[in-house]
PDB file of N, CA and C in Angstrom:
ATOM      1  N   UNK A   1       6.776  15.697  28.280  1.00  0.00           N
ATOM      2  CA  UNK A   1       6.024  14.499  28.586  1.00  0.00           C
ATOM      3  C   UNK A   1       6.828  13.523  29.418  1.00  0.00           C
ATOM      4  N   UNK A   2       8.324  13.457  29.168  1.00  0.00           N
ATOM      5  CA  UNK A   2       9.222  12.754  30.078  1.00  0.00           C
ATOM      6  C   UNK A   2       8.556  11.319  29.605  1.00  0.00           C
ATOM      7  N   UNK A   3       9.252  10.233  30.458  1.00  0.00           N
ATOM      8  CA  UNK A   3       9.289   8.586  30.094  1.00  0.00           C
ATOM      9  C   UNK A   3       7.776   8.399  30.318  1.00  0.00           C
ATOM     10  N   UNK A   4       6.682   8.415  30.919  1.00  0.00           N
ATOM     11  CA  UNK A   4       5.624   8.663  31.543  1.00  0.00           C
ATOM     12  C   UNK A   4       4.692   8.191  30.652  1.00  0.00           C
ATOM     13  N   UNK A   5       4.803   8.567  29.681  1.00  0.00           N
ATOM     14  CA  UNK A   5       4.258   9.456  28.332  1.00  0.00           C
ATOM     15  C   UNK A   5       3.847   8.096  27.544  1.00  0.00           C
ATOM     16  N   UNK A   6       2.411   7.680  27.463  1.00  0.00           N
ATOM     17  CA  UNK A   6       2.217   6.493  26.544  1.00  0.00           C
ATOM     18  C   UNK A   6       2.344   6.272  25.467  1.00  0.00           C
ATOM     19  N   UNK A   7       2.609   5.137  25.226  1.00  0.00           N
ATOM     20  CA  UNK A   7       3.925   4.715  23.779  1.00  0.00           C
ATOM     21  C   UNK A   7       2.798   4.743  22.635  1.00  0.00           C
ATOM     22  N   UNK A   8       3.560   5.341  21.419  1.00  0.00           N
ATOM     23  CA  UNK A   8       3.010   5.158  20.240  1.00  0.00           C
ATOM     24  C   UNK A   8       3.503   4.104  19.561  1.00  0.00           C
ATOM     25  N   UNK A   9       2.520   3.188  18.745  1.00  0.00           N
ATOM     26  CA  UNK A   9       3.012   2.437  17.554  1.00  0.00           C
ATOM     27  C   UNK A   9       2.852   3.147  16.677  1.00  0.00           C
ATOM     28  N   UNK A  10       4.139   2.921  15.793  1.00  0.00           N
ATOM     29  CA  UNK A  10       3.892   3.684  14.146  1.00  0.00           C
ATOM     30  C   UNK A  10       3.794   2.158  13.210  1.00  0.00           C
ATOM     31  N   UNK A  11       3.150   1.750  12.587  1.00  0.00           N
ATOM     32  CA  UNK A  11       3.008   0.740  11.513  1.00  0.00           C
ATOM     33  C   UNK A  11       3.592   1.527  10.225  1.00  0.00           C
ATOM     34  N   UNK A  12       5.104   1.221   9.987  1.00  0.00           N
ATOM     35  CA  UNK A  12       5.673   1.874   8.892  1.00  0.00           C
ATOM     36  C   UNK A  12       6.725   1.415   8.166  1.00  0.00           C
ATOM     37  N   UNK A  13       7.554   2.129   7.817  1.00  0.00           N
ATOM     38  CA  UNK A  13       8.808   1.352   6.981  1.00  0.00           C
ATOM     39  C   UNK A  13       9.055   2.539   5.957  1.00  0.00           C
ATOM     40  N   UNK A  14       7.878   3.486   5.413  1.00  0.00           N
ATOM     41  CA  UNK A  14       7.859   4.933   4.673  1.00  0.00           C
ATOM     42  C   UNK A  14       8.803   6.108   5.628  1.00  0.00           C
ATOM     43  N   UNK A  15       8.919   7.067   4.485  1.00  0.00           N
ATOM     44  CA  UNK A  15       9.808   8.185   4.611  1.00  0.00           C
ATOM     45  C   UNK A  15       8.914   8.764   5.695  1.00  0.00           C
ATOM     46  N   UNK A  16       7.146   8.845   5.646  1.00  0.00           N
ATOM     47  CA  UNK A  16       6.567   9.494   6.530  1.00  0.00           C
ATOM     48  C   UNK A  16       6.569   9.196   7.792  1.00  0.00           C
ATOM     49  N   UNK A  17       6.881   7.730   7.865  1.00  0.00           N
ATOM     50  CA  UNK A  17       6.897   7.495   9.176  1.00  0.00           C
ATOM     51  C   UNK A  17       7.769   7.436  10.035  1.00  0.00           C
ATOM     52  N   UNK A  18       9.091   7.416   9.702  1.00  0.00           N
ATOM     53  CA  UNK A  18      10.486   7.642   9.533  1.00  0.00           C
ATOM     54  C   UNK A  18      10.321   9.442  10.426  1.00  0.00           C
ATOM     55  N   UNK A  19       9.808  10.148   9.504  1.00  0.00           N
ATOM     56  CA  UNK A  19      10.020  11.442  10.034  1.00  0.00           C
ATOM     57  C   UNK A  19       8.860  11.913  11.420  1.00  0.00           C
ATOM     58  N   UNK A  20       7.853  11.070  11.195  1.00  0.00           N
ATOM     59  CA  UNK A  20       6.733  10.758  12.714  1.00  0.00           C
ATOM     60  C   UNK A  20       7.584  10.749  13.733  1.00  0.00           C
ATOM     61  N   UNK A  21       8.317   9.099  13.717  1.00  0.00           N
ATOM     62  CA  UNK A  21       9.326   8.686  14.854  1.00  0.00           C
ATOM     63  C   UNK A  21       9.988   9.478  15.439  1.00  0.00           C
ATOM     64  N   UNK A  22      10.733  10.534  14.356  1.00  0.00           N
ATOM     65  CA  UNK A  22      11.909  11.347  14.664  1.00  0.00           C
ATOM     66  C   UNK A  22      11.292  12.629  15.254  1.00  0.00           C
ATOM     67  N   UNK A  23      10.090  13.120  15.074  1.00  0.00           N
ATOM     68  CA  UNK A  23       9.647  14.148  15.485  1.00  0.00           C
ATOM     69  C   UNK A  23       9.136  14.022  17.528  1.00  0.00           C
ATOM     70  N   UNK A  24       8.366  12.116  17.589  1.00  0.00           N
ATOM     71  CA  UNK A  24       7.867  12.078  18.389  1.00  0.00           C
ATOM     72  C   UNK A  24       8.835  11.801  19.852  1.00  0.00           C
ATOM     73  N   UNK A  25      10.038  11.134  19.041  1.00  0.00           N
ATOM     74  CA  UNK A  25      11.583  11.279  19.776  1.00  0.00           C
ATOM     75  C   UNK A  25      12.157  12.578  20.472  1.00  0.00           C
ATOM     76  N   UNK A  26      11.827  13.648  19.367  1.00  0.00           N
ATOM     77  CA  UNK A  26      12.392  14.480  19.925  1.00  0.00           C
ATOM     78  C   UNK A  26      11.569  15.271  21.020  1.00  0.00           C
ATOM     79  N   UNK A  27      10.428  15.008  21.018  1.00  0.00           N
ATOM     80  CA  UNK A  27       9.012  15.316  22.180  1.00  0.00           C
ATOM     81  C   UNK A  27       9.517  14.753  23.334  1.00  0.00           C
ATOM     82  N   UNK A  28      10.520  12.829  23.147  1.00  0.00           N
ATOM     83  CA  UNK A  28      10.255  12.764  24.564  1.00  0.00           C
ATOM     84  C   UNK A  28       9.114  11.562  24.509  1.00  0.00           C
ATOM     85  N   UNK A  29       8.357  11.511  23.448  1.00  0.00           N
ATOM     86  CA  UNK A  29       7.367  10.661  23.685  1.00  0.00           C
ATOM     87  C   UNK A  29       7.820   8.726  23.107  1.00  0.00           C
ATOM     88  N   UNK A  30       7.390   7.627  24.071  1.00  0.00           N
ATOM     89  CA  UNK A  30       7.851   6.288  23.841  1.00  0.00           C
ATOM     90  C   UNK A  30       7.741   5.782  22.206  1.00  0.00           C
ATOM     91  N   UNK A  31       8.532   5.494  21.573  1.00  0.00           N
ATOM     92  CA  UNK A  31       7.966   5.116  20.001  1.00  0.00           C
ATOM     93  C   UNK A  31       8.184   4.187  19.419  1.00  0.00           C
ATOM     94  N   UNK A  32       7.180   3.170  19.288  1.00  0.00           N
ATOM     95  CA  UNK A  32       8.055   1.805  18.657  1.00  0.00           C
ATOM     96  C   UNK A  32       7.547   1.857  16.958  1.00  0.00           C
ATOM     97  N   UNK A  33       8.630   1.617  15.825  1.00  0.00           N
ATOM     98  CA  UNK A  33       8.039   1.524  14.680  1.00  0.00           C
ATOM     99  C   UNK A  33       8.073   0.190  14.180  1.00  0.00           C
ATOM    100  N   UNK A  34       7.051  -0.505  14.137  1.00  0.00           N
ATOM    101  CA  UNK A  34       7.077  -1.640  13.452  1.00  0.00           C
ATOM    102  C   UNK A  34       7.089  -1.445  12.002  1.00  0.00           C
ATOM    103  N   UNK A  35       8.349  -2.848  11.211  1.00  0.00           N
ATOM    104  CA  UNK A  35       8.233  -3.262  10.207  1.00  0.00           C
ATOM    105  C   UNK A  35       7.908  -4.089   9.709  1.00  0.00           C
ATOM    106  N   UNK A  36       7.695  -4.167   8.632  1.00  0.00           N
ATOM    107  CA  UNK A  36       7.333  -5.616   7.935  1.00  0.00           C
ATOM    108  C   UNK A  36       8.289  -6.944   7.490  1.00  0.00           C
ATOM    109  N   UNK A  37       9.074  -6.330   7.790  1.00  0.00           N
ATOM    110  CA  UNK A  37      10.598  -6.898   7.541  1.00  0.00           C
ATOM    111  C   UNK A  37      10.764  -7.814   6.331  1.00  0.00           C
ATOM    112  N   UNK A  38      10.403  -6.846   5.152  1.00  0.00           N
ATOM    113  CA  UNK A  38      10.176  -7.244   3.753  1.00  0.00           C
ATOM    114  C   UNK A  38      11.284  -6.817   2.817  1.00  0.00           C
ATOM    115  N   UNK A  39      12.314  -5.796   3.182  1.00  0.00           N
ATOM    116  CA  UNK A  39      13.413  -5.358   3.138  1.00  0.00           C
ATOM    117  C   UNK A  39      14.550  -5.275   3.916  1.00  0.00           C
ATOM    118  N   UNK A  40      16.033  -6.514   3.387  1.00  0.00           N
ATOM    119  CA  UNK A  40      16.981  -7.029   3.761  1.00  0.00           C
ATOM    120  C   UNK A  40      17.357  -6.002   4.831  1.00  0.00           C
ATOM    121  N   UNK A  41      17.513  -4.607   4.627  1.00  0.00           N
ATOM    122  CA  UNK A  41      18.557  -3.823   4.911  1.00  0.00           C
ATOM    123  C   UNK A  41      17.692  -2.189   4.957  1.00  0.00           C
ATOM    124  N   UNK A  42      16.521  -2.230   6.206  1.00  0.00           N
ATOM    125  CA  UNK A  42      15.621  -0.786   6.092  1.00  0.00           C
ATOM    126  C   UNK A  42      16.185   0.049   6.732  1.00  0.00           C
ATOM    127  N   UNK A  43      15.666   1.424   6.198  1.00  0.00           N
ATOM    128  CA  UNK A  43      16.690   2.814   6.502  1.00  0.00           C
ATOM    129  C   UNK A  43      15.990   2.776   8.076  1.00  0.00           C
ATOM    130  N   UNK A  44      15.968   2.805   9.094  1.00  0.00           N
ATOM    131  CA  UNK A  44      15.798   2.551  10.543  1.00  0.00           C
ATOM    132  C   UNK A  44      15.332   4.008  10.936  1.00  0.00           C
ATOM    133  N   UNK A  45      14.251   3.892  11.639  1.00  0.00           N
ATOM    134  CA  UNK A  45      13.371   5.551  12.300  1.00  0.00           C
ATOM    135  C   UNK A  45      14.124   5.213  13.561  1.00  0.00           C
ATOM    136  N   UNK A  46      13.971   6.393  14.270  1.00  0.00           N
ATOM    137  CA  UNK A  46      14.400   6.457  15.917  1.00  0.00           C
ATOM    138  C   UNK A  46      13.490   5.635  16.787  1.00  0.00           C
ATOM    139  N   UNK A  47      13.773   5.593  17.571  1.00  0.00           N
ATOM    140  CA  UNK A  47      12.989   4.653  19.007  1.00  0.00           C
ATOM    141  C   UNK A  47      12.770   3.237  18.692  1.00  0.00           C
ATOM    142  N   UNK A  48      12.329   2.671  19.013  1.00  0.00           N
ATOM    143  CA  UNK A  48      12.205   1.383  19.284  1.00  0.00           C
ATOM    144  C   UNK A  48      11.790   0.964  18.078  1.00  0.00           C
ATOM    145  N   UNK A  49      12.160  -0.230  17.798  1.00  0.00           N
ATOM    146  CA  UNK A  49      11.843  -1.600  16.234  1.00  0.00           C
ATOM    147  C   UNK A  49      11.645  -2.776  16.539  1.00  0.00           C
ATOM    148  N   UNK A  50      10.136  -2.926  16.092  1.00  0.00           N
ATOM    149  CA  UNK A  50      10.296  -4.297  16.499  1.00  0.00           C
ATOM    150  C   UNK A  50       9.583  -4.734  14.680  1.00  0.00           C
ATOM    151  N   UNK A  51      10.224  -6.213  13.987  1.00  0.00           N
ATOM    152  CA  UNK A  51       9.889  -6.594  12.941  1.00  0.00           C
ATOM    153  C   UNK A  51       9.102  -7.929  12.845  1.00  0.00           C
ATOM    154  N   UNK A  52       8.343  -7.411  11.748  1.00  0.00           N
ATOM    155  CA  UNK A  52       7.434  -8.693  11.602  1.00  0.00           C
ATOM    156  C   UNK A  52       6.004  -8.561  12.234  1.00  0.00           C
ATOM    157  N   UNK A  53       5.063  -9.439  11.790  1.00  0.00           N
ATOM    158  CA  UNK A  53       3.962  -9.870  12.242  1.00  0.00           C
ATOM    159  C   UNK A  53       3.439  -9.693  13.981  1.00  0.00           C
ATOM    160  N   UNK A  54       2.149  -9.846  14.076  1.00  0.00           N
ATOM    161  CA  UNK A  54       1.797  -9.580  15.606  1.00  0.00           C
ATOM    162  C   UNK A  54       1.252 -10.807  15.323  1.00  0.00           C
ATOM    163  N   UNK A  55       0.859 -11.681  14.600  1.00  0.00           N
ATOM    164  CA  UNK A  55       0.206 -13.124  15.125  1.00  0.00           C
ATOM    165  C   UNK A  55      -1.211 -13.087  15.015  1.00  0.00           C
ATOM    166  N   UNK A  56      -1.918 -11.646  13.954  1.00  0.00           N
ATOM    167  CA  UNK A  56      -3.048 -11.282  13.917  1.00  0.00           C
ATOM    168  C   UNK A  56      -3.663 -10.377  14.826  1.00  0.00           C
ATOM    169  N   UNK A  57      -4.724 -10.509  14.870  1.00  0.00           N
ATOM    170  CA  UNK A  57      -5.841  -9.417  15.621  1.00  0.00           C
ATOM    171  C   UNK A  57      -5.825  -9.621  16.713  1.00  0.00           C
ATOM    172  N   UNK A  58      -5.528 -11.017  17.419  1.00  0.00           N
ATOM    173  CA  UNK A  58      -5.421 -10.701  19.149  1.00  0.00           C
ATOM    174  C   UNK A  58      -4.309 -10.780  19.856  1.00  0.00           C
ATOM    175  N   UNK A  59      -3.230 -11.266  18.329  1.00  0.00           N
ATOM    176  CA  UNK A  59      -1.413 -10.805  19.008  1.00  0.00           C
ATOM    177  C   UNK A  59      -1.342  -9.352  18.889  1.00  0.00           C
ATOM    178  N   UNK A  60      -2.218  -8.645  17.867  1.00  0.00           N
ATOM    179  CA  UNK A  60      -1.678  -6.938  18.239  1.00  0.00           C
ATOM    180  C   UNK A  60      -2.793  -6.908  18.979  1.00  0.00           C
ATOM    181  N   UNK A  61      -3.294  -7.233  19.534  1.00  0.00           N
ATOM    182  CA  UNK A  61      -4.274  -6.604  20.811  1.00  0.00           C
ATOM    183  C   UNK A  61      -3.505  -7.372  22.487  1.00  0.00           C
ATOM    184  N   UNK A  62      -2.707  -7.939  22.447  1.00  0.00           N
ATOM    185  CA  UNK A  62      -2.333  -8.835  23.415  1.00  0.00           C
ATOM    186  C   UNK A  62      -1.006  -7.225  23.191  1.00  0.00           C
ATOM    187  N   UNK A  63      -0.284  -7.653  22.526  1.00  0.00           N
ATOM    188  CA  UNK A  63       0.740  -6.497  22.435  1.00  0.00           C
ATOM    189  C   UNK A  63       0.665  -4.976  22.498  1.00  0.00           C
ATOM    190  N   UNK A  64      -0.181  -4.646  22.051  1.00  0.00           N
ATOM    191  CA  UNK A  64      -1.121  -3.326  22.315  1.00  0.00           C
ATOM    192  C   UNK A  64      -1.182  -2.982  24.176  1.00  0.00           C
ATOM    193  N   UNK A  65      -1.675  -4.071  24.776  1.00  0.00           N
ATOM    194  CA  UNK A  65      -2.162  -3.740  26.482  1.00  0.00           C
ATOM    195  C   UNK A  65      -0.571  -4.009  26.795  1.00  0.00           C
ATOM    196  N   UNK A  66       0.043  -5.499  26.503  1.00  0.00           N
ATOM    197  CA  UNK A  66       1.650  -5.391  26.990  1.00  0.00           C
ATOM    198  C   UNK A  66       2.435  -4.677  27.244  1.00  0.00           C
ATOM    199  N   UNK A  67       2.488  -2.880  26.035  1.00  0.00           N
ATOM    200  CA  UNK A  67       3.088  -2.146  25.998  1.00  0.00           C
ATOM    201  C   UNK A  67       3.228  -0.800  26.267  1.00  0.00           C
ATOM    202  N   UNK A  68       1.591  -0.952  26.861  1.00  0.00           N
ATOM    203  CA  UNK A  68       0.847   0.307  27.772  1.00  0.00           C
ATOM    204  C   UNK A  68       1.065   1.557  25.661  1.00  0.00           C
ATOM    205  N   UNK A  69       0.333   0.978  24.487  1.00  0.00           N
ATOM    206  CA  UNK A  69       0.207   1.749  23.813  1.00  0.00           C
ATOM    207  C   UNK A  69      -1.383   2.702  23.849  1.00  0.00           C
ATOM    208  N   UNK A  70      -1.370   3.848  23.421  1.00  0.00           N
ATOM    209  CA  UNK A  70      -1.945   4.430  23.293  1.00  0.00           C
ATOM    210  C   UNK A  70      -2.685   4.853  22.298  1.00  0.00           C
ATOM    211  N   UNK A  71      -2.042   5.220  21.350  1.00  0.00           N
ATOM    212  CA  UNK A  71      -2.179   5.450  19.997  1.00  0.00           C
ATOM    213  C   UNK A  71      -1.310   4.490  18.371  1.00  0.00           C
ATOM    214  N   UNK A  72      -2.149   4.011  17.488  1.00  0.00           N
ATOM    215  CA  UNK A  72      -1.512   3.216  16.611  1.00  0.00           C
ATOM    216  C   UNK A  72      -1.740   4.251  15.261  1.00  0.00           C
ATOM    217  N   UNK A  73      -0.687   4.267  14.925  1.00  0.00           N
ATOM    218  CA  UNK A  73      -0.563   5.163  13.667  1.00  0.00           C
ATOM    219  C   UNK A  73       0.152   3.987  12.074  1.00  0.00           C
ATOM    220  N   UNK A  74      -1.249   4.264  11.522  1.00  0.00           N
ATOM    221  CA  UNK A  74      -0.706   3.386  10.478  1.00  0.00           C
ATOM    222  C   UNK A  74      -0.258   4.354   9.323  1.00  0.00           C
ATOM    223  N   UNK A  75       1.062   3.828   8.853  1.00  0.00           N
ATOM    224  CA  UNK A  75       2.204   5.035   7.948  1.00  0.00           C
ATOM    225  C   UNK A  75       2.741   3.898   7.158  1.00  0.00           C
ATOM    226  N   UNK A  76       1.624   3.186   6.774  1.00  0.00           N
ATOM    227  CA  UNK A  76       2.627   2.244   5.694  1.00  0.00           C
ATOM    228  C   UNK A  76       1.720   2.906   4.676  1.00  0.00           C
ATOM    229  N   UNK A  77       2.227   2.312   2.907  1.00  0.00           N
ATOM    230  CA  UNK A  77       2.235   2.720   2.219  1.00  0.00           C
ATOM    231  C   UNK A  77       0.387   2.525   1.592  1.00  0.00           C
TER     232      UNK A  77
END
């Protein structure tokens, strides 16, 4: 897929999503995992982190087009 390749959000902080990241990394494909940043010190997935809140329904839709995402995968608990 090379850099090209439209970015996934993972909504996570779980073991499952943790192993998503790491799988979609190794594809090659863009991956940002957002946390909730509800834990001091989280075990960290591959690719990109960004923590905290989107500001609601039209900060993750404002952030969503910003980041050329494609697909949102929710992997929280």
């Amino acid at each position: 897929m090379g850099s090209m390749a439209p970015r996934v959000l993972i909504l996570g902080g779980t073991s499952e999503a943790r192993a998503l990241a790491a799988a979609l990394v190794a594809r090659d494909v863009p991956v940002t995992s957002s946390l909730a940043g509800r834990v001091a010190e989280p075990r960290l997935p591959k690719g990109d982190i960004r923590v905290g809140g989107f500001g609601g329904p039209e900060g993750l839709a404002r952030w969503l087009a910003d980041h050329d995402v494609r697909a949102v995968v929710d992997a929280t608990h």
